[in-house]
Structures are given as C-alpha cells and as structure tokens.
C-alpha atoms as a PDB file:
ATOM      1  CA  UNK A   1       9.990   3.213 -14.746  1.00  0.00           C
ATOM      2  CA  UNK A   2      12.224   1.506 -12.348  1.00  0.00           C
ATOM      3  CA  UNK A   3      13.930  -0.716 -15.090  1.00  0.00           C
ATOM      4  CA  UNK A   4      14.445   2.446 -17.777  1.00  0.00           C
ATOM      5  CA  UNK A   5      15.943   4.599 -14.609  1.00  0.00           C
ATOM      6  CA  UNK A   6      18.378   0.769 -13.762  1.00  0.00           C
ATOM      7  CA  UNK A   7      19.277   0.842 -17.427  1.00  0.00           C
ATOM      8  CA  UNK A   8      19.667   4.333 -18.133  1.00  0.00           C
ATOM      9  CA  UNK A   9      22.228   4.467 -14.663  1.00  0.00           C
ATOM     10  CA  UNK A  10      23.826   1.129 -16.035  1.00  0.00           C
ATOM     11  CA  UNK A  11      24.761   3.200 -19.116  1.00  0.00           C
ATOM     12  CA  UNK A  12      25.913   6.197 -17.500  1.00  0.00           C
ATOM     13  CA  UNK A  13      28.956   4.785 -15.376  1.00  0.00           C
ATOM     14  CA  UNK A  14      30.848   5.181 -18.113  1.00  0.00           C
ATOM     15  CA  UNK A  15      29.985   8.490 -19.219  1.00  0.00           C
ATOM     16  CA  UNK A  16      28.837  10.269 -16.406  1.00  0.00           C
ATOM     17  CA  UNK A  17      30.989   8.594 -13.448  1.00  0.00           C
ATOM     18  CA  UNK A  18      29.527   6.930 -10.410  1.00  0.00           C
ATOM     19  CA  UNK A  19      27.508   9.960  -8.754  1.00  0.00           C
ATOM     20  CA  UNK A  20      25.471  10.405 -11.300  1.00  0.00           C
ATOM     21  CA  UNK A  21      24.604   7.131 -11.711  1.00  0.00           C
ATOM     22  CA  UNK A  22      23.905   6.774  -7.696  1.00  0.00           C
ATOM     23  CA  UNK A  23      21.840   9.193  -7.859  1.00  0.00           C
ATOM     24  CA  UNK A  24      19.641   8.031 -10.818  1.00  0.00           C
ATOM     25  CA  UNK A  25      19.584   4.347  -8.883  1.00  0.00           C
ATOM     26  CA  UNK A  26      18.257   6.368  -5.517  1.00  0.00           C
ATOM     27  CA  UNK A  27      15.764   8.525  -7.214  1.00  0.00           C
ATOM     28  CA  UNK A  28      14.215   5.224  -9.193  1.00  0.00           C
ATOM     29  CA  UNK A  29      14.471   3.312  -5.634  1.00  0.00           C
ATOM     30  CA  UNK A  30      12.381   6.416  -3.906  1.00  0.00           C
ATOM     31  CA  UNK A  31       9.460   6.437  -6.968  1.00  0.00           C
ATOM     32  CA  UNK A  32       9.507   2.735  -6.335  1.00  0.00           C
ATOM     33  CA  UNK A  33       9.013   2.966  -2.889  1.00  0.00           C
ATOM     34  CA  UNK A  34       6.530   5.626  -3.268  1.00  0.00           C
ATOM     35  CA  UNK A  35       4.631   3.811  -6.109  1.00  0.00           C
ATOM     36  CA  UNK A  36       4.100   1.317  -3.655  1.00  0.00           C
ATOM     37  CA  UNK A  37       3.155   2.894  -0.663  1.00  0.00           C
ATOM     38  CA  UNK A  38       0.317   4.686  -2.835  1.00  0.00           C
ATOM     39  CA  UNK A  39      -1.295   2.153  -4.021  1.00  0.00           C
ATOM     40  CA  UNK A  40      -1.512   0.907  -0.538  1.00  0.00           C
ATOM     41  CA  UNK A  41      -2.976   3.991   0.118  1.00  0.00           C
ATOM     42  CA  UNK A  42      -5.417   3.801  -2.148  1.00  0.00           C
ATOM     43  CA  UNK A  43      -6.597  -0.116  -2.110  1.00  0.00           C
ATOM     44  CA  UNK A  44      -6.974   0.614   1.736  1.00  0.00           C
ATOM     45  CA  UNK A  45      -9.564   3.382   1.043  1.00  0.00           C
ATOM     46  CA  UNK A  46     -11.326   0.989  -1.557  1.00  0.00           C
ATOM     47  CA  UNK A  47     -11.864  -1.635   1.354  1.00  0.00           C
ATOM     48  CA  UNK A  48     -13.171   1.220   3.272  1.00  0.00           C
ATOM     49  CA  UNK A  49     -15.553   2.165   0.702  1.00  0.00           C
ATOM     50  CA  UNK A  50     -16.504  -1.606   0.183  1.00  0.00           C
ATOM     51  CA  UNK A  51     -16.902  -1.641   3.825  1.00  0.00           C
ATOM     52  CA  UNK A  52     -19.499   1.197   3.979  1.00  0.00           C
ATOM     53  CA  UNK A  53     -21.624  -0.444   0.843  1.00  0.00           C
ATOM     54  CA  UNK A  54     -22.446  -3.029   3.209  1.00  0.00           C
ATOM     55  CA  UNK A  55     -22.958  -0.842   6.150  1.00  0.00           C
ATOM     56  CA  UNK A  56     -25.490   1.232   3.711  1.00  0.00           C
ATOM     57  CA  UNK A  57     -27.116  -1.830   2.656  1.00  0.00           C
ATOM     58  CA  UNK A  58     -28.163  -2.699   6.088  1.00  0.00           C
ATOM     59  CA  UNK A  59     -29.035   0.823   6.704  1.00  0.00           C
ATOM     60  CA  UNK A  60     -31.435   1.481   3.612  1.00  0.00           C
ATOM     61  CA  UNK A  61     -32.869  -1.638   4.245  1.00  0.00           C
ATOM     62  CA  UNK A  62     -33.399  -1.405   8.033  1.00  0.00           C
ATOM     63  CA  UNK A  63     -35.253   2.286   7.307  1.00  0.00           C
ATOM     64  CA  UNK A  64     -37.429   1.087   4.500  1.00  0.00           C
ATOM     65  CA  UNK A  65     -38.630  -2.045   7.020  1.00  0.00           C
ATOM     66  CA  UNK A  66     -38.885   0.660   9.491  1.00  0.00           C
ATOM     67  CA  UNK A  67     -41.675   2.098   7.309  1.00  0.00           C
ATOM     68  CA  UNK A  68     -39.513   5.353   5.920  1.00  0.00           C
ATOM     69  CA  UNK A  69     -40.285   6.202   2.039  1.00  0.00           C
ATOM     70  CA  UNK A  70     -37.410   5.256  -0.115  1.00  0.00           C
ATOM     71  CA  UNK A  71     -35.860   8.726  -0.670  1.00  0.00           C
ATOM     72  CA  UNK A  72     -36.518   9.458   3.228  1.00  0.00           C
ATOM     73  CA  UNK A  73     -34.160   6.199   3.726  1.00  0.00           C
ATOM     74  CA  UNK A  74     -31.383   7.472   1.341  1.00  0.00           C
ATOM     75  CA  UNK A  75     -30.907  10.750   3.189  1.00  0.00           C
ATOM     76  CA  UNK A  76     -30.651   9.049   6.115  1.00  0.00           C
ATOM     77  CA  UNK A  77     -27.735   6.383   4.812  1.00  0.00           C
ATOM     78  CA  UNK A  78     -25.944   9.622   4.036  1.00  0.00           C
ATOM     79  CA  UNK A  79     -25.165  10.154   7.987  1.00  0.00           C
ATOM     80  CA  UNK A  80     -23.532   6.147   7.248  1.00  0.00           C
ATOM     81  CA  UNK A  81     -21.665   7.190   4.169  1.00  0.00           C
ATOM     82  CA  UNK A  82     -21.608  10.643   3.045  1.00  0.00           C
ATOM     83  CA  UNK A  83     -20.612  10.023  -0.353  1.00  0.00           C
ATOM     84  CA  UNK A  84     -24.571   9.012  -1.004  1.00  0.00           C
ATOM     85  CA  UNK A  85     -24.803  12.861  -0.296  1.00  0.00           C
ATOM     86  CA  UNK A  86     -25.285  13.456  -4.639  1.00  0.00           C
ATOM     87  CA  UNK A  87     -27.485  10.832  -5.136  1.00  0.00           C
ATOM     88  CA  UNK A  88     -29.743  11.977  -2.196  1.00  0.00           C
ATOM     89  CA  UNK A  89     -29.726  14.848  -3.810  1.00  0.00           C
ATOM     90  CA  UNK A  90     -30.219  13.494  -7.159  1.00  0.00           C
ATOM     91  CA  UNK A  91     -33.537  11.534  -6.093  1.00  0.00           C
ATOM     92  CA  UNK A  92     -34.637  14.816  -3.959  1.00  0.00           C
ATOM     93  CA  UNK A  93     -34.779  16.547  -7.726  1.00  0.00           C
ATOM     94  CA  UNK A  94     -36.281  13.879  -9.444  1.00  0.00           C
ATOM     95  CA  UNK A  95     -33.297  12.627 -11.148  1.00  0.00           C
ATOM     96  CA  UNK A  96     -32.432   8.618 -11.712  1.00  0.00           C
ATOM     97  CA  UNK A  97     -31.601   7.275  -8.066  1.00  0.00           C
ATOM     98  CA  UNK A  98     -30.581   3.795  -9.952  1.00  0.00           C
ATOM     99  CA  UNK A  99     -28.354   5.757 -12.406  1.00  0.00           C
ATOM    100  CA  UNK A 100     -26.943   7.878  -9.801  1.00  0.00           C
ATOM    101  CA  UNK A 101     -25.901   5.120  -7.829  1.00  0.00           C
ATOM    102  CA  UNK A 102     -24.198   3.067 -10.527  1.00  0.00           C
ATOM    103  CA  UNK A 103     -22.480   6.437 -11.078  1.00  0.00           C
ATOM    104  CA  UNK A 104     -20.906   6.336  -7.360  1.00  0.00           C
ATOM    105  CA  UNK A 105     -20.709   2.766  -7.986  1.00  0.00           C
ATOM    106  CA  UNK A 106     -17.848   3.006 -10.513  1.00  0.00           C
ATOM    107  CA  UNK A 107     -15.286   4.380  -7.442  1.00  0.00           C
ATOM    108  CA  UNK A 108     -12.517   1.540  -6.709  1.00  0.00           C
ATOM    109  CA  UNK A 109     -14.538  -0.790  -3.640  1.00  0.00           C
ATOM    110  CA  UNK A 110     -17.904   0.688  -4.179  1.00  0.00           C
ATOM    111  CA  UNK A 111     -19.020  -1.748  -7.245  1.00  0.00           C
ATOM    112  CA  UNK A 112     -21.832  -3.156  -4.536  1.00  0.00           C
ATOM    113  CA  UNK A 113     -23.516  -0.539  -4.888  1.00  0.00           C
ATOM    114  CA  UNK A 114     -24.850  -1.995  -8.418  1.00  0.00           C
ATOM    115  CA  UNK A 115     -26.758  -4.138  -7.140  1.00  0.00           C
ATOM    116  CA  UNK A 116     -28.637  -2.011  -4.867  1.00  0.00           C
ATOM    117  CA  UNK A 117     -29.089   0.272  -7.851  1.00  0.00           C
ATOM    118  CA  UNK A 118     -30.611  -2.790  -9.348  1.00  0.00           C
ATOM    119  CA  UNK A 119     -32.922  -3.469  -6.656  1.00  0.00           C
ATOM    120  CA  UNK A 120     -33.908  -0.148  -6.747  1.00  0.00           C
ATOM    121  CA  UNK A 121     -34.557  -0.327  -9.967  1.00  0.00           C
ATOM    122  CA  UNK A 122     -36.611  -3.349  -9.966  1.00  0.00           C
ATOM    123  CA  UNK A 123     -38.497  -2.452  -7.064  1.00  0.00           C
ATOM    124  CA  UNK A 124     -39.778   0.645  -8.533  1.00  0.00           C
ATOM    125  CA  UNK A 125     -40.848  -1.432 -11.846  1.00  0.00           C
ATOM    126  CA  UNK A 126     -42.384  -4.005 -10.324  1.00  0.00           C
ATOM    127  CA  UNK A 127     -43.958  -2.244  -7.168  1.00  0.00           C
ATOM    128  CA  UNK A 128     -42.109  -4.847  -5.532  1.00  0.00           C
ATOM    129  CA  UNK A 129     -40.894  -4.554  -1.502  1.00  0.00           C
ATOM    130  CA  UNK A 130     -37.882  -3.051  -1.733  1.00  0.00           C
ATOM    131  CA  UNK A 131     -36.497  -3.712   1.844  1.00  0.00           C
ATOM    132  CA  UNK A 132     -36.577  -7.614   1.152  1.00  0.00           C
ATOM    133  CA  UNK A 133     -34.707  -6.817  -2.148  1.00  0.00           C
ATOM    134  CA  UNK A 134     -31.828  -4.769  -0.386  1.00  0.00           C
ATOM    135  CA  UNK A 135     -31.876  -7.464   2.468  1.00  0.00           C
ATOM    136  CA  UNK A 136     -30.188 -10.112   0.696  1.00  0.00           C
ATOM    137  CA  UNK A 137     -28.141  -7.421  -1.266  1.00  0.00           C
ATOM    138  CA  UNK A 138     -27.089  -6.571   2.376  1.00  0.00           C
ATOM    139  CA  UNK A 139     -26.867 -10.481   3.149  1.00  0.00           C
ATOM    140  CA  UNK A 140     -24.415 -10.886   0.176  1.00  0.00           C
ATOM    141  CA  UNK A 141     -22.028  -7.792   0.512  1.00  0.00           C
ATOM    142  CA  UNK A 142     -21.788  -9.194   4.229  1.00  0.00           C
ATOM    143  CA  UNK A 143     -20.673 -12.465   2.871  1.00  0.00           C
ATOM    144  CA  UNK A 144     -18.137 -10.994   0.443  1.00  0.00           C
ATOM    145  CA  UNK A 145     -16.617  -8.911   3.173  1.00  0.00           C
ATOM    146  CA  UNK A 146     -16.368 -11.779   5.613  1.00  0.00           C
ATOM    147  CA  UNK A 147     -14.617 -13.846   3.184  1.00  0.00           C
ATOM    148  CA  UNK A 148     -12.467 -10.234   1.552  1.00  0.00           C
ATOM    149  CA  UNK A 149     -10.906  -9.526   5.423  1.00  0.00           C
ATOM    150  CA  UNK A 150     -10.356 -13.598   5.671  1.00  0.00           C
ATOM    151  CA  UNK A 151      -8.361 -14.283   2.452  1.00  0.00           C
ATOM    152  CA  UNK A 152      -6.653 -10.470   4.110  1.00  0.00           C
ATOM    153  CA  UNK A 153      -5.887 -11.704   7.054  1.00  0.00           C
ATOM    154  CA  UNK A 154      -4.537 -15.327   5.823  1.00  0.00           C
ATOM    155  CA  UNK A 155      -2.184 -13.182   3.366  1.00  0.00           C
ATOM    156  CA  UNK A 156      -1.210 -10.917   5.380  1.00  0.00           C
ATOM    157  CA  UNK A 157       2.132 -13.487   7.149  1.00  0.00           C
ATOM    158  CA  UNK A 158       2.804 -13.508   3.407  1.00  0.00           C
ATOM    159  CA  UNK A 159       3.468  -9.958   2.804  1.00  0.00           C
ATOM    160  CA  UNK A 160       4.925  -9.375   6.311  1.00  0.00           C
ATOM    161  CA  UNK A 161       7.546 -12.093   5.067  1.00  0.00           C
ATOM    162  CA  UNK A 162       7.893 -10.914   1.526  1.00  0.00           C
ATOM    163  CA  UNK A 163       8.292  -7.109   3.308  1.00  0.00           C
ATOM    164  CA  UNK A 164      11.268  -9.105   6.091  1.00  0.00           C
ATOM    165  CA  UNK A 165      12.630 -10.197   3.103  1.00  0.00           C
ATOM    166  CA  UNK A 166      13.557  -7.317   1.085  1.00  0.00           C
ATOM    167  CA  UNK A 167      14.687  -5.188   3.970  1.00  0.00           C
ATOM    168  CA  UNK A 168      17.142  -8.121   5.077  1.00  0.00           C
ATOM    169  CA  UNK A 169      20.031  -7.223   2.837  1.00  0.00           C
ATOM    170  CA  UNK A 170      20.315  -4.160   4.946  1.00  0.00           C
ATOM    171  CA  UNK A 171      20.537  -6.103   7.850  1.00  0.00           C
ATOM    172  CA  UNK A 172      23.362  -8.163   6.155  1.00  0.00           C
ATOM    173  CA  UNK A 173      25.491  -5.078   5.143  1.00  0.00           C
ATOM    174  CA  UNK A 174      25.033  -3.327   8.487  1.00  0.00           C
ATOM    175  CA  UNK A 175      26.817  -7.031   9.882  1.00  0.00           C
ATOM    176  CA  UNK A 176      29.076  -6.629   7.009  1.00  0.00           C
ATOM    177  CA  UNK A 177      30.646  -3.144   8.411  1.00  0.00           C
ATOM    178  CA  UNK A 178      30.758  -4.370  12.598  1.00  0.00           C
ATOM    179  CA  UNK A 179      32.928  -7.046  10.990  1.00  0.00           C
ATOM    180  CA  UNK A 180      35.561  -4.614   9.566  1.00  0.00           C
ATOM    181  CA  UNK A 181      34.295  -4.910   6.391  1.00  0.00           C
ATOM    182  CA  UNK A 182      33.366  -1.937   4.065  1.00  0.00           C
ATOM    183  CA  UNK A 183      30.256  -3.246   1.901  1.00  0.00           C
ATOM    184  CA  UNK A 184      28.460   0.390   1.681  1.00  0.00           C
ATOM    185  CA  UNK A 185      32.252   1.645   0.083  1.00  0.00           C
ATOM    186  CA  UNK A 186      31.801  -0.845  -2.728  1.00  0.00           C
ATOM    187  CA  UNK A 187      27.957  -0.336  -3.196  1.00  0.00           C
ATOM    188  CA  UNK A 188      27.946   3.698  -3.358  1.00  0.00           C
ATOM    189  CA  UNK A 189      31.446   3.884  -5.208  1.00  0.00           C
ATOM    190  CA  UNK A 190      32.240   1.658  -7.842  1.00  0.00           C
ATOM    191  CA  UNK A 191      30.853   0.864 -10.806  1.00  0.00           C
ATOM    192  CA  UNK A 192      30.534  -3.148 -10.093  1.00  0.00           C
ATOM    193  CA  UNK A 193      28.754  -2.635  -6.482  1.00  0.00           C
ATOM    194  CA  UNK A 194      26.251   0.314  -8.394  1.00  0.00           C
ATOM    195  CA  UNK A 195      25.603  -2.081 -10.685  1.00  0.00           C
ATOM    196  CA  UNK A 196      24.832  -4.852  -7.893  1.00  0.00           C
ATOM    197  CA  UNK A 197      22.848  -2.612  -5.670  1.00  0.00           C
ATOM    198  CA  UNK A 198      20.611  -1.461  -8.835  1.00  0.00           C
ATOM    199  CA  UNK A 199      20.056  -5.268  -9.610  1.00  0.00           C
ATOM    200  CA  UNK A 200      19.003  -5.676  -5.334  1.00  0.00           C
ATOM    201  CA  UNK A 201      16.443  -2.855  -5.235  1.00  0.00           C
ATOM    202  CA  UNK A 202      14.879  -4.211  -9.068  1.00  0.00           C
ATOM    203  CA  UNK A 203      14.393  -7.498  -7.781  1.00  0.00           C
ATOM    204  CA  UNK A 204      13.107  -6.396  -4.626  1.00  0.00           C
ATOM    205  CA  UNK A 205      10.627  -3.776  -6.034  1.00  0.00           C
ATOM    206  CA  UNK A 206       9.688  -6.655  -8.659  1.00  0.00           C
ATOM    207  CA  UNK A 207       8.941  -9.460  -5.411  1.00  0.00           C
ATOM    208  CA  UNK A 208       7.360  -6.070  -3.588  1.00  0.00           C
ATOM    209  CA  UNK A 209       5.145  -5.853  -6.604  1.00  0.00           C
ATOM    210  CA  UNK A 210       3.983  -9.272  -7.065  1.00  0.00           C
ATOM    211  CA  UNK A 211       3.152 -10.081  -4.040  1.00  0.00           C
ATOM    212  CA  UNK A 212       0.862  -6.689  -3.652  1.00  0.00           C
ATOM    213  CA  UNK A 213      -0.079  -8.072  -6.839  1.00  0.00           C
ATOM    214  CA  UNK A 214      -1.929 -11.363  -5.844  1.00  0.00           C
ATOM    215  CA  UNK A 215      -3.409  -9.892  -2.412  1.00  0.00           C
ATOM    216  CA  UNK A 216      -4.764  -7.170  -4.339  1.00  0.00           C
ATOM    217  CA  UNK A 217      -6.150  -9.950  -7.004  1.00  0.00           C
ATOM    218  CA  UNK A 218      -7.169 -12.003  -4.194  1.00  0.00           C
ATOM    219  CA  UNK A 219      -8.759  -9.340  -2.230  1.00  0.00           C
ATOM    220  CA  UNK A 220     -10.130  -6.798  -4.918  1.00  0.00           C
ATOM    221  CA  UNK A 221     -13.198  -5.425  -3.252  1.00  0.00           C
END
C-alpha cells in the first residue's frame, strides 16, 4: 500500500503539482505508521493471551489435585481467564469440552490451549489422572513463556535502535534549519525533495517492518 501510494505521488508531480503529491506521500506515511502500531497492538494482546494459557494450566491443574470434578475446575479457571467463560458453558450442557477448547484455541497466542484440549481428551478416554496430564502441559507452556519474554527482552535493544534509527533524519533536518539552512522548503516543495522524502519514509517503513518482522517470528506465541 505504501509503495502504490510512493508511486502513484511519484507520477503525479507532473500532473497534479506538488500538493497533491504531498499529500498522497503523508496520507501513505500515516497508514504506515498506523499499520504498524496495530499490529503491535494486537501481537501484545496475543502474549497476553499466551500468558493466561499458562496461568489456566496451573489453575485447572491445581483444582483437579485439589480434588474438584473436572467441569467444577473449568468454571473456576474462568475467574483466571474469562474467555474459558463458552467452554464452561459448553461442558455445563454437555457439549465437547476438548472441541470447545481447540475452538478458543485458534485465537492469535492461545494455541496452548491444544494441548490441554488433548489432555482432556485423553484423560476422559483412558480414565487416566487428568491433573498429572495438565501438570506437565502447565510445566511446558511455563517453559515456552520463559524462553518467549527472554528472546523479547534480548530483542528488544534491537528494535529500540531500529525505532532511533528511523526517527534520526528528523533530528538531522531540525540541525539542518538552526544552521540557516532550509531542508523542510526543499522536502515539502519541490518535486526532487518529494521525491527524496517519499524514498526516506519507504525505506524506513520497510526497516520498521522487518525488524517487527523477525521479533514477531522469533517471539510468535
């Protein structure tokens, strides 16, 4: 979207004058910026969810060692996560707990919750103990998250830098004018500087984007 906007305002300075043009380059520069900040937005709520699959892992499991009855245990991991509020339900009716979960289980960070479908699912076949089957389900997802906020936390300098980076040329221009220069005249006004500061804010979206793109691949809960 950002490179059909660059090209379409690339095309336009010499049909539609500079304004236009500017204007196109700002508007693709805003959807850029707010592509971005969404799906920040929205891998931050999958770690959430990620983290509460572990937190309702330890939960189930500490009820049914408690002595609770299965279903008994669910309704009470709904206080820890109230998205489990459907398939409490579900199970309360008689309906597939272990399909109900895989159901929830398809939301961005919530894919642990397979497994404890599984268990569930096992346990009820076999007649198995289903608190030592969620206990290393809980063991695991801890794992994973220990290791998910680690590889975070060692990328995070990474994106700080990458994020320094792309806001320096700002830094650069403001210098530019307390010298006596007049950089923002040549970017906003002419057809060479539009051209340059389209090229800037592609390359900087395109670093932006890679770099989100490996933490998110590196961190995908």
């Amino acid at each position: 979207m950002v490179g059909l906007a660059v090209g379409a305002g690339a095309l336009l300075v010499l049909v539609e004058g500079t304004v236009l043009t500017l204007g196109l380059v700002l508007s693709a520069a805003i959807v850029g910026a707010w592509r971005m900040v969404e799906r920040g937005r929205l891998r931050r709520l999958a770690q959430q969810r990620a983290d509460c699959v572990v937190e309702v892992c330890e939960a189930l499991a500490g009820e049914l060692r408690a002595g609770q009855p299965p279903l008994t245990a669910l309704r009470h991991c709904v206080e820890v996560w109230p998205a489990l509020e459907t398939v409490a339900t579900a199970g309360e009716l008689g309906a597939d707990v272990p399909r109900s979960l895989r159901r929830l289980a398809r939301l961005p960070g919530a894919s642990g919750l397979t497994e404890v479908a599984g268990a569930w699912q096992v346990s009820q076949g076999s007649g198995g103990t289903m608190a030592l089957a969620l206990s290393r389900v809980a063991d695991g997802s801890r794992r994973r998250r220990a290791t998910r906020h680690l590889v975070a936390s060692e990328l995070g300098s990474a994106q700080a830098t990458a994020r320094l980076v792309a806001v320096l040329p700002v830094a650069v221009l403001a210098m530019g004018s307390g010298l006596g220069g007049d950089p923002w005249a040549f970017l906003l006004t002419t057809p060479p500087g539009i051209a340059c500061l389209a090229s800037g804010l592609l390359l900087a979206y395109a670093g932006l984007a890679w770099i989100e793109r490996i933490a998110v691949a590196a961190v995908d809960p």
